[in-house]
C-alpha atoms as a PDB file:
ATOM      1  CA  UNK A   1     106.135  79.818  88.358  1.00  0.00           C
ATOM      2  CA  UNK A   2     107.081  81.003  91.722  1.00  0.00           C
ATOM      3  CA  UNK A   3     104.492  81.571  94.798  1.00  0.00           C
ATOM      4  CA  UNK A   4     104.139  84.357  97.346  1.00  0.00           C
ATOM      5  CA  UNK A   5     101.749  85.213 100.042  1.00  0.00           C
ATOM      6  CA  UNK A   6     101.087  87.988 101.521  1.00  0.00           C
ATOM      7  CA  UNK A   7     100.984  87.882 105.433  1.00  0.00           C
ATOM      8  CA  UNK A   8     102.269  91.142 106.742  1.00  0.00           C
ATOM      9  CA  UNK A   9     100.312  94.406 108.222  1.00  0.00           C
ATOM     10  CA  UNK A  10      99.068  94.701 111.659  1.00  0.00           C
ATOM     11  CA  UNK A  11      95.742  93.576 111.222  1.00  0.00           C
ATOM     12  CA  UNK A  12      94.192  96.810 113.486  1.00  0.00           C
ATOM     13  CA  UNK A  13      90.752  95.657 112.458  1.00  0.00           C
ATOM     14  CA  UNK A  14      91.100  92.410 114.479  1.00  0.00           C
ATOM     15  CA  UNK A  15      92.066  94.394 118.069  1.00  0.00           C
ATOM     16  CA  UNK A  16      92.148  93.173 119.649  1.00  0.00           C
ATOM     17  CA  UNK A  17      92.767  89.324 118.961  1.00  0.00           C
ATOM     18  CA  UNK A  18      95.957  90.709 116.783  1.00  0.00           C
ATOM     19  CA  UNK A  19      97.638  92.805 119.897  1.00  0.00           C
ATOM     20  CA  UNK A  20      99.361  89.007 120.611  1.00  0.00           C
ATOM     21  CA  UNK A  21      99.500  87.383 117.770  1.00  0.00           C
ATOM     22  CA  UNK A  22      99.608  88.417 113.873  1.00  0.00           C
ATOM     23  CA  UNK A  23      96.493  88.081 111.984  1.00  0.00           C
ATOM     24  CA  UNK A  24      97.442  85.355 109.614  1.00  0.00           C
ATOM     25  CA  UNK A  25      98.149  83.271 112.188  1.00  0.00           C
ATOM     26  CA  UNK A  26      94.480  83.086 113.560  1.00  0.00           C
ATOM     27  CA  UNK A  27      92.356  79.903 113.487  1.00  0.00           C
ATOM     28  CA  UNK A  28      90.139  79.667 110.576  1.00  0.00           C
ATOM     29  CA  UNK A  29      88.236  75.681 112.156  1.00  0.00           C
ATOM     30  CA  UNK A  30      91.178  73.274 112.596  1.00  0.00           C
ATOM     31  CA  UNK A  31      94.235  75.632 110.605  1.00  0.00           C
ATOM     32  CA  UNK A  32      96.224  78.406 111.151  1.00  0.00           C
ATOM     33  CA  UNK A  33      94.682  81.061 108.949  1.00  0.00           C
ATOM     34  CA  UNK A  34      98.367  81.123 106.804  1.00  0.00           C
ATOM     35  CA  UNK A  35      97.871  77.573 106.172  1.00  0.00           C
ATOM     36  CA  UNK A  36      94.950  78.029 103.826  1.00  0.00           C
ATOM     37  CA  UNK A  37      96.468  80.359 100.789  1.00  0.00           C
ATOM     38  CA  UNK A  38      99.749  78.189 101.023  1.00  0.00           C
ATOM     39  CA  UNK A  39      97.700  74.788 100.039  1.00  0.00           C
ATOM     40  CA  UNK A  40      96.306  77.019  97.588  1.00  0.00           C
ATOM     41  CA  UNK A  41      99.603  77.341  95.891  1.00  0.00           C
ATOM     42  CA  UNK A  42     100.725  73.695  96.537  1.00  0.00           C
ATOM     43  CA  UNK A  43      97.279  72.216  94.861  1.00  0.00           C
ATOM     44  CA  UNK A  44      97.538  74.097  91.761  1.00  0.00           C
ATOM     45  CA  UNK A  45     101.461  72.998  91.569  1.00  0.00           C
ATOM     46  CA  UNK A  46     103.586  75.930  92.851  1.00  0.00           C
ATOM     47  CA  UNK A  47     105.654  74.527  95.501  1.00  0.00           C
ATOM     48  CA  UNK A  48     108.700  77.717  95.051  1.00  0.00           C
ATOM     49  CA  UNK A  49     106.739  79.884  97.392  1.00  0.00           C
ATOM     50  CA  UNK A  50     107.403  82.872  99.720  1.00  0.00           C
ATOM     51  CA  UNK A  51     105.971  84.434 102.512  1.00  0.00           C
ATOM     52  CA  UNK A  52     105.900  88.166 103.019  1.00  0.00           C
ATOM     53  CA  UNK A  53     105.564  88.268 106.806  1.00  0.00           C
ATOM     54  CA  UNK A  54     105.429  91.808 109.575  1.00  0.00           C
ATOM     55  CA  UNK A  55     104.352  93.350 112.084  1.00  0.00           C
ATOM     56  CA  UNK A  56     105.610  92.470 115.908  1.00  0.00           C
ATOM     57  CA  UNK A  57     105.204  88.491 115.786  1.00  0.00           C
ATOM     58  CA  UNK A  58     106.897  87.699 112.560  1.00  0.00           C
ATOM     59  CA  UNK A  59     108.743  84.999 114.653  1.00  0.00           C
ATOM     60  CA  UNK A  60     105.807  82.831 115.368  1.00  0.00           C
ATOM     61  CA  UNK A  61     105.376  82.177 110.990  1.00  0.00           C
ATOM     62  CA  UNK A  62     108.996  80.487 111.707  1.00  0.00           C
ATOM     63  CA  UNK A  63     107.982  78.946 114.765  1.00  0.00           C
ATOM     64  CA  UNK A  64     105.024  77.507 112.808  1.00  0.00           C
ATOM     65  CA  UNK A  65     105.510  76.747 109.487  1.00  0.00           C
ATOM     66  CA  UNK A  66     109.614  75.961 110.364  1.00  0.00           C
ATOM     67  CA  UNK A  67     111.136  75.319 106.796  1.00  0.00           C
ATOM     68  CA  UNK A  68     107.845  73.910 105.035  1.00  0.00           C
ATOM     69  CA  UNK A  69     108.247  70.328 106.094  1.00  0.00           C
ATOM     70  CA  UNK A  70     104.493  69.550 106.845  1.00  0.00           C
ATOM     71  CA  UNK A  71     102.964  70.784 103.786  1.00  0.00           C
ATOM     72  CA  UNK A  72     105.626  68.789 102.218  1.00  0.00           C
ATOM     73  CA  UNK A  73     107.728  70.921 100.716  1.00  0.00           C
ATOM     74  CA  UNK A  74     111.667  71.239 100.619  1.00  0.00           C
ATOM     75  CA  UNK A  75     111.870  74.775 101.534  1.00  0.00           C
ATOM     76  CA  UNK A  76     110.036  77.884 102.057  1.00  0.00           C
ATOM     77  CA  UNK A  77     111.242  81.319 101.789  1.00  0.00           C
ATOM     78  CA  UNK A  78     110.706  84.103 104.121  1.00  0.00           C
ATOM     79  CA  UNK A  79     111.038  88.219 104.169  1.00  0.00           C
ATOM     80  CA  UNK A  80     109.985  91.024 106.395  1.00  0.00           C
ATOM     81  CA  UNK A  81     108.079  93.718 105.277  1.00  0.00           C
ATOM     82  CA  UNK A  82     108.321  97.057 107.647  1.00  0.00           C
ATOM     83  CA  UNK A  83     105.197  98.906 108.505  1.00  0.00           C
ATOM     84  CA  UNK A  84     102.074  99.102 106.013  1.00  0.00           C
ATOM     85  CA  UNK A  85     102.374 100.430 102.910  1.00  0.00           C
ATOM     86  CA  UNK A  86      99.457  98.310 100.824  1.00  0.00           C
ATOM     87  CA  UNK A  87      99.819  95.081  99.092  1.00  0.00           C
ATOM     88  CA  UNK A  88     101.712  96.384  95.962  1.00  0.00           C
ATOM     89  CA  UNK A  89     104.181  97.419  98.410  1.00  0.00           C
ATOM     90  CA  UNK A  90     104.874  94.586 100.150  1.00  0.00           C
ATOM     91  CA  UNK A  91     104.671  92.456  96.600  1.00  0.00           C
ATOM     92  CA  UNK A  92     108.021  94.881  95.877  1.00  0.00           C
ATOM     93  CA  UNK A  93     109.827  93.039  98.405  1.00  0.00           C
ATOM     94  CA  UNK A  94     109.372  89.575  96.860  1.00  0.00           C
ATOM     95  CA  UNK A  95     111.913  90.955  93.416  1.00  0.00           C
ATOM     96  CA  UNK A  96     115.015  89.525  94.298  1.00  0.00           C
ATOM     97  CA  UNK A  97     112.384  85.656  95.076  1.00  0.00           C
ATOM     98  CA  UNK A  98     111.051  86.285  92.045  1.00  0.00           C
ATOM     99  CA  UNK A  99     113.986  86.272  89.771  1.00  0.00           C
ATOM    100  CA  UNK A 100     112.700  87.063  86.405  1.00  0.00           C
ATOM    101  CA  UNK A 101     109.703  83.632  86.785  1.00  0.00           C
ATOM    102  CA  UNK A 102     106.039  84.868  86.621  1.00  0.00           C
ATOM    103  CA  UNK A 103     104.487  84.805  90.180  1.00  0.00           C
ATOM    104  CA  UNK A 104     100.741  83.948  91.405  1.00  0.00           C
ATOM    105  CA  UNK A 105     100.179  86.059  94.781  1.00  0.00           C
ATOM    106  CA  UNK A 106      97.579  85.284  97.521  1.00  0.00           C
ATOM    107  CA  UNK A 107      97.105  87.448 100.323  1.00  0.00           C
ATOM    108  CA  UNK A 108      97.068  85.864 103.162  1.00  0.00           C
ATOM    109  CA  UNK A 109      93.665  85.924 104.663  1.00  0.00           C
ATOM    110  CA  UNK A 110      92.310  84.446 101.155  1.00  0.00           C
ATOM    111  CA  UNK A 111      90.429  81.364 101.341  1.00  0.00           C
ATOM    112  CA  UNK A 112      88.647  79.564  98.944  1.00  0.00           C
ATOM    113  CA  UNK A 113      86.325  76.429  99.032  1.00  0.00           C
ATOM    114  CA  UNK A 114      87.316  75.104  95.191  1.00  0.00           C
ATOM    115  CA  UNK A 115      90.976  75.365  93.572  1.00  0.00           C
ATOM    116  CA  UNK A 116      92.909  77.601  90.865  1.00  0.00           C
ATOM    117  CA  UNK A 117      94.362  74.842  89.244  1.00  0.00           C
ATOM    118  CA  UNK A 118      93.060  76.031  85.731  1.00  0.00           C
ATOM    119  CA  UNK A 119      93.322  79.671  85.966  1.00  0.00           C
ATOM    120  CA  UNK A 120      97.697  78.925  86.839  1.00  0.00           C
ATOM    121  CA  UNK A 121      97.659  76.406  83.940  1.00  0.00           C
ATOM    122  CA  UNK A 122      95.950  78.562  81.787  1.00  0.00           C
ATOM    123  CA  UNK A 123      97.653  81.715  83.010  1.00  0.00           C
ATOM    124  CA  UNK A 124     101.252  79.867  82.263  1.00  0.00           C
ATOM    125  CA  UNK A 125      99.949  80.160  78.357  1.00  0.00           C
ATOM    126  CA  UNK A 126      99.715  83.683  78.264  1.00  0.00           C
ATOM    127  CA  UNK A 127     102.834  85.165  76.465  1.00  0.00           C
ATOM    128  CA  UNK A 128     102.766  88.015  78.675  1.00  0.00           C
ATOM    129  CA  UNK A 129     100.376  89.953  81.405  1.00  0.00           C
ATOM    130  CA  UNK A 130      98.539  89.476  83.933  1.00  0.00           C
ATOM    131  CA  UNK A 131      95.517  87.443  85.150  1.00  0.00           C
ATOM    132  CA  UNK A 132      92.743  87.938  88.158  1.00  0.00           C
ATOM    133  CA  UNK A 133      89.921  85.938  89.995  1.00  0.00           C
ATOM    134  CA  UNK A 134      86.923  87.499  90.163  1.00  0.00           C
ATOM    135  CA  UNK A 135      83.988  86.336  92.546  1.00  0.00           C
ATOM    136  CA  UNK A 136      80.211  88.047  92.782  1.00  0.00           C
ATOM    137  CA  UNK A 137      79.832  89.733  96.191  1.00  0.00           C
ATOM    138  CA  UNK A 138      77.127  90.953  98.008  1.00  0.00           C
ATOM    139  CA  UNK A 139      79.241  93.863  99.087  1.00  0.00           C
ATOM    140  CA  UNK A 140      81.549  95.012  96.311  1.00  0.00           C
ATOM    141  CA  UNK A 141      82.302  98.175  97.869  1.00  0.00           C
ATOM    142  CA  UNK A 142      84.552  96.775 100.143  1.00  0.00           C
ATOM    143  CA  UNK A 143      86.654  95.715  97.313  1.00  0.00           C
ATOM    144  CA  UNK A 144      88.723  96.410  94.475  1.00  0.00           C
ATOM    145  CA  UNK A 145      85.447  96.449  91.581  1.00  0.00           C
ATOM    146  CA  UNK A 146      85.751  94.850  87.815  1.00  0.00           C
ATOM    147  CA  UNK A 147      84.060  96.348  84.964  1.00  0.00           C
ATOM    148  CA  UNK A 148      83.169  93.973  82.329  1.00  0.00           C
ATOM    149  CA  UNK A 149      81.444  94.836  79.084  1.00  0.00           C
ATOM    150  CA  UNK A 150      80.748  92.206  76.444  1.00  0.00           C
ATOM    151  CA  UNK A 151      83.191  90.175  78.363  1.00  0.00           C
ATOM    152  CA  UNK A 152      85.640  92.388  78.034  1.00  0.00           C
ATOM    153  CA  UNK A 153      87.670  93.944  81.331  1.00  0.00           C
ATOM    154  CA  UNK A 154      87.803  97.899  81.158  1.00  0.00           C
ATOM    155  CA  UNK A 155      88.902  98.654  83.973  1.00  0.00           C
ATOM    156  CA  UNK A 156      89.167  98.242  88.182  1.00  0.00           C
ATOM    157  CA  UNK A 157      88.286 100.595  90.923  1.00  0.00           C
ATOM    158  CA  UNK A 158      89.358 100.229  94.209  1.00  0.00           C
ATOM    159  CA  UNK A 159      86.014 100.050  96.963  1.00  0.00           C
ATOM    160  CA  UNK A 160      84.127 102.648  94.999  1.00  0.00           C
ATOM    161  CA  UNK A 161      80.887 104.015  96.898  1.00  0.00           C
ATOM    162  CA  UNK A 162      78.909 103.095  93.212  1.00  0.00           C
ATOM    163  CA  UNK A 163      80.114 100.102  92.288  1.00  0.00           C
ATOM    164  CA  UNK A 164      80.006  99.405  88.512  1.00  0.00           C
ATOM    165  CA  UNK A 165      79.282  95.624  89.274  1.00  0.00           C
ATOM    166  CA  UNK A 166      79.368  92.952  91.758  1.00  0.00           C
ATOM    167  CA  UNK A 167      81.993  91.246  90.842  1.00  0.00           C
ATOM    168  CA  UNK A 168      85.459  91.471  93.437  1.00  0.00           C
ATOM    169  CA  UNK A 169      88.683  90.952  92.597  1.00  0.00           C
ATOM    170  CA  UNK A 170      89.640  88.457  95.097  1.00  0.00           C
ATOM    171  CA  UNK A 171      93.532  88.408  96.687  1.00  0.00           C
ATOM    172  CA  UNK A 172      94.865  85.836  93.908  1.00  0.00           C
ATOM    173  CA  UNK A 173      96.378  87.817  91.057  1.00  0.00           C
ATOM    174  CA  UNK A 174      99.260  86.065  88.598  1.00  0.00           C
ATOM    175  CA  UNK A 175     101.787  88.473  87.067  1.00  0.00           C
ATOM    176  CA  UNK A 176     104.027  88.239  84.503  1.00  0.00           C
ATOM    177  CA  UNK A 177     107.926  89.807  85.150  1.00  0.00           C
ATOM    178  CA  UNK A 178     107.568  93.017  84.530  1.00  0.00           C
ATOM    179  CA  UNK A 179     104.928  93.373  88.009  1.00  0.00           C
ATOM    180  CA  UNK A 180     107.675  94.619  89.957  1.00  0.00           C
ATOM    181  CA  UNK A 181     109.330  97.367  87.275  1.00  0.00           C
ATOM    182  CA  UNK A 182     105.392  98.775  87.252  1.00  0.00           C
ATOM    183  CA  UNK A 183     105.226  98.919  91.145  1.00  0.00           C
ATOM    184  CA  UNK A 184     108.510 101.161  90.783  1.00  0.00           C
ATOM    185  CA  UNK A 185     106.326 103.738  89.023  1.00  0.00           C
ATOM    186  CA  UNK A 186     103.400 104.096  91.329  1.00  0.00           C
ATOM    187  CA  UNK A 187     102.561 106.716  93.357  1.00  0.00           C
ATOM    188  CA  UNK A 188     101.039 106.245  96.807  1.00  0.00           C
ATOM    189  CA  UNK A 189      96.747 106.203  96.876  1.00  0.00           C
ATOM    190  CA  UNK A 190      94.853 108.918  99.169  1.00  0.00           C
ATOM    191  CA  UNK A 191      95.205 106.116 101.672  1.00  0.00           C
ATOM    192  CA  UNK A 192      98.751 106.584 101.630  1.00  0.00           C
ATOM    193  CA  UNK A 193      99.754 103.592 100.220  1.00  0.00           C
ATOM    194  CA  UNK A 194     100.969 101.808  96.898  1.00  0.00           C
ATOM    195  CA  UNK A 195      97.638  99.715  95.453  1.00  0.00           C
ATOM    196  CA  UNK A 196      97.444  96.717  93.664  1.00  0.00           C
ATOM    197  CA  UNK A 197      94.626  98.125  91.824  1.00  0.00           C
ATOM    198  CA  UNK A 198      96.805 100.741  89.991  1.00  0.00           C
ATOM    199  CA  UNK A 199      99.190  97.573  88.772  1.00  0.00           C
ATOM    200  CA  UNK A 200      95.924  95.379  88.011  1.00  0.00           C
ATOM    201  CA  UNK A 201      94.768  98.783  85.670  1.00  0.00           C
ATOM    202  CA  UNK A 202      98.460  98.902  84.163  1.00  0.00           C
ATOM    203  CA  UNK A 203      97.523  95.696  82.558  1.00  0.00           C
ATOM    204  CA  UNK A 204      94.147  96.276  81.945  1.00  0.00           C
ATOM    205  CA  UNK A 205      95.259  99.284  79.354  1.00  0.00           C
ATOM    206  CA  UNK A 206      97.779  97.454  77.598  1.00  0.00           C
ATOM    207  CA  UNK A 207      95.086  94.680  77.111  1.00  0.00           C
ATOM    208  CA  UNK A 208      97.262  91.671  78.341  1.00  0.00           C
ATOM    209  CA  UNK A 209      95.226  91.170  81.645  1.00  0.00           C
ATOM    210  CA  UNK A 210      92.665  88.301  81.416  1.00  0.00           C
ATOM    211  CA  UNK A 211      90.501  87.763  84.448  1.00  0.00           C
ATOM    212  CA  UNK A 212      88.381  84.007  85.594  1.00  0.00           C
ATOM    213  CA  UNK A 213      85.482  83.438  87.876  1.00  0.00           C
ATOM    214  CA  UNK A 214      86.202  81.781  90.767  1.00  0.00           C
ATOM    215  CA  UNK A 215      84.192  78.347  91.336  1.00  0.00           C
ATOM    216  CA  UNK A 216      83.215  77.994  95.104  1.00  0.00           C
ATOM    217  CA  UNK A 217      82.684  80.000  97.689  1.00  0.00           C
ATOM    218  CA  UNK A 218      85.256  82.778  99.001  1.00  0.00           C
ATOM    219  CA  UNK A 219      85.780  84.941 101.324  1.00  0.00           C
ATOM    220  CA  UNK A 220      88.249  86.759 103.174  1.00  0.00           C
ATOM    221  CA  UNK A 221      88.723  87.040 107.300  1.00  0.00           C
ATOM    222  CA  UNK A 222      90.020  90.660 107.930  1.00  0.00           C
ATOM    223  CA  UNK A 223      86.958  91.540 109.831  1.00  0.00           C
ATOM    224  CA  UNK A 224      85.248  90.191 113.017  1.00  0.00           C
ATOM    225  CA  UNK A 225      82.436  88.991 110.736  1.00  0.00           C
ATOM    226  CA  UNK A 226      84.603  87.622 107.687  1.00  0.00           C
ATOM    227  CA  UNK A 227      86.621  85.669 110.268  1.00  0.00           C
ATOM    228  CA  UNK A 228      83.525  84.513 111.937  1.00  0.00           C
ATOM    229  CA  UNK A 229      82.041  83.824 108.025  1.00  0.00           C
ATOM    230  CA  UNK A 230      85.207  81.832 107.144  1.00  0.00           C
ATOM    231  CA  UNK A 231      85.001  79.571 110.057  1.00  0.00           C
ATOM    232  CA  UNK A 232      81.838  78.899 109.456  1.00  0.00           C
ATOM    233  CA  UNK A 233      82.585  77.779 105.887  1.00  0.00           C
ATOM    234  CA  UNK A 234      85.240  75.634 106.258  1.00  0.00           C
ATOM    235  CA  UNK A 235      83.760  74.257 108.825  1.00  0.00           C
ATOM    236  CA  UNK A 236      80.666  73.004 106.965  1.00  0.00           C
ATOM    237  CA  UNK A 237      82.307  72.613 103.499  1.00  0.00           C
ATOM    238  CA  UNK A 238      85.667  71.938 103.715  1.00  0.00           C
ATOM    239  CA  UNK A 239      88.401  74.234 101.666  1.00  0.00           C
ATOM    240  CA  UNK A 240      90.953  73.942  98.982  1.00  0.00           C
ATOM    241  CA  UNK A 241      89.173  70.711  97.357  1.00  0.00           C
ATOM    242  CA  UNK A 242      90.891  69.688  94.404  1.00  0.00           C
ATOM    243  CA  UNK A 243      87.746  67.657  92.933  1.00  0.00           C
END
């Protein structure tokens, strides 16, 4: 199983902290926000992984994560994504790393206080599919919303002005090969851009996505006040704990 985070975009809701530097490269306490969704990865056993990196400072990822040396890995893989075009988009460019493995994809202003050590192991025993985290929010219509009835997942809408629920899918979603054949089919949102919602809801119909709850807190830092909520949290908890 093969690892890729997101870290591209231009991060315009950050101006204007993100007119010198890219987003994911911010300081969430005593890391590089970028550091936090690769440890993810590495603590639930993926060490293959690649970053999806953009925007006009790509060359300070190289400059600080080099070849992968201090999170102890052997390699890590880089490629550029041009512009914005959503996350399915920039998953598209991650094929040719991918190479016919199943993939688990955090975006890369993710963090989490726990781990998703059992949702990859039990993910990897799925024949086929697709599996997301889901986390209750206070704010769900910032997100992409579940709708669960008798346990079951019927379907996902992306920041809806009703939410059906309170429960967010959070950026960690595992795929199975086939992700990047559906992302060929879609057809760009309103917003003008491919979503990861219309892949998520590809699975949903054909019944093969499963979905966990996320232990922990989590939260992501694409806002002033996310950014200021993540510091805060690693800061007095700690994140990534593998206990």
């Amino acid at each position: 199983m093969k690892g890729i985070v997101l870290a591209g975009g231009l991060g315009t809701r950050l101006f204007p902290l993100t007119k010198i530097t890219n987003k994911h490269l911010l300081p969430i306490y005593e890391k590089p926000m970028i550091y936090y969704p690769i440890e993810t990865l590495i603590n639930a056993g993926i060490t293959d992984i690649m970053i999806v990196i953009g925007g006009n400072h790509a060359g300070d990822f190289l400059r600080l994560i080099g070849n992968g040396k201090e999170f102890g890995l052997k390699h890590i893989n880089y490629t550029y994504q041009e512009g914005e075009g959503g996350i399915a988009a920039a998953l598209s460019l991650a094929e040719y790393f991918a190479d016919g493995e199943p993939i688990c994809v955090v975006l890369g202003d993710n963090i989490i206080e726990k781990n998703i050590i059992k949702a990859v192991n039990d993910f990897k025993k799925q024949k086929k599919g697709a599996k997301i985290m889901l986390k209750e929010v206070p704010d769900p219509e910032r997100f992409g919303v579940a709708e669960i009835v008798n346990g079951k997942l019927i379907g996902i809408e992306e920041k809806p002005k009703k939410p059906k629920s309170n429960l967010a899918v959070i950026g960690i979603y595992m795929y199975d090969e086939r992700v990047f054949d559906i992302i060929k089919t879609l057809k760009p949102s309103a917003r003008g851009e491919l979503e990861i919602t219309d892949v998520n809801n590809f699975y949903v119909k054909e019944g093969t996505m499963t979905w966990e709850m996320l232990k922990g807190w989590w939260t992501d830092a694409g806002t002033f006040e996310s950014l200021l909520r993540a510091n805060i949290l690693v800061a007095q908890t700690g994140a990534n704990n593998i206990d």
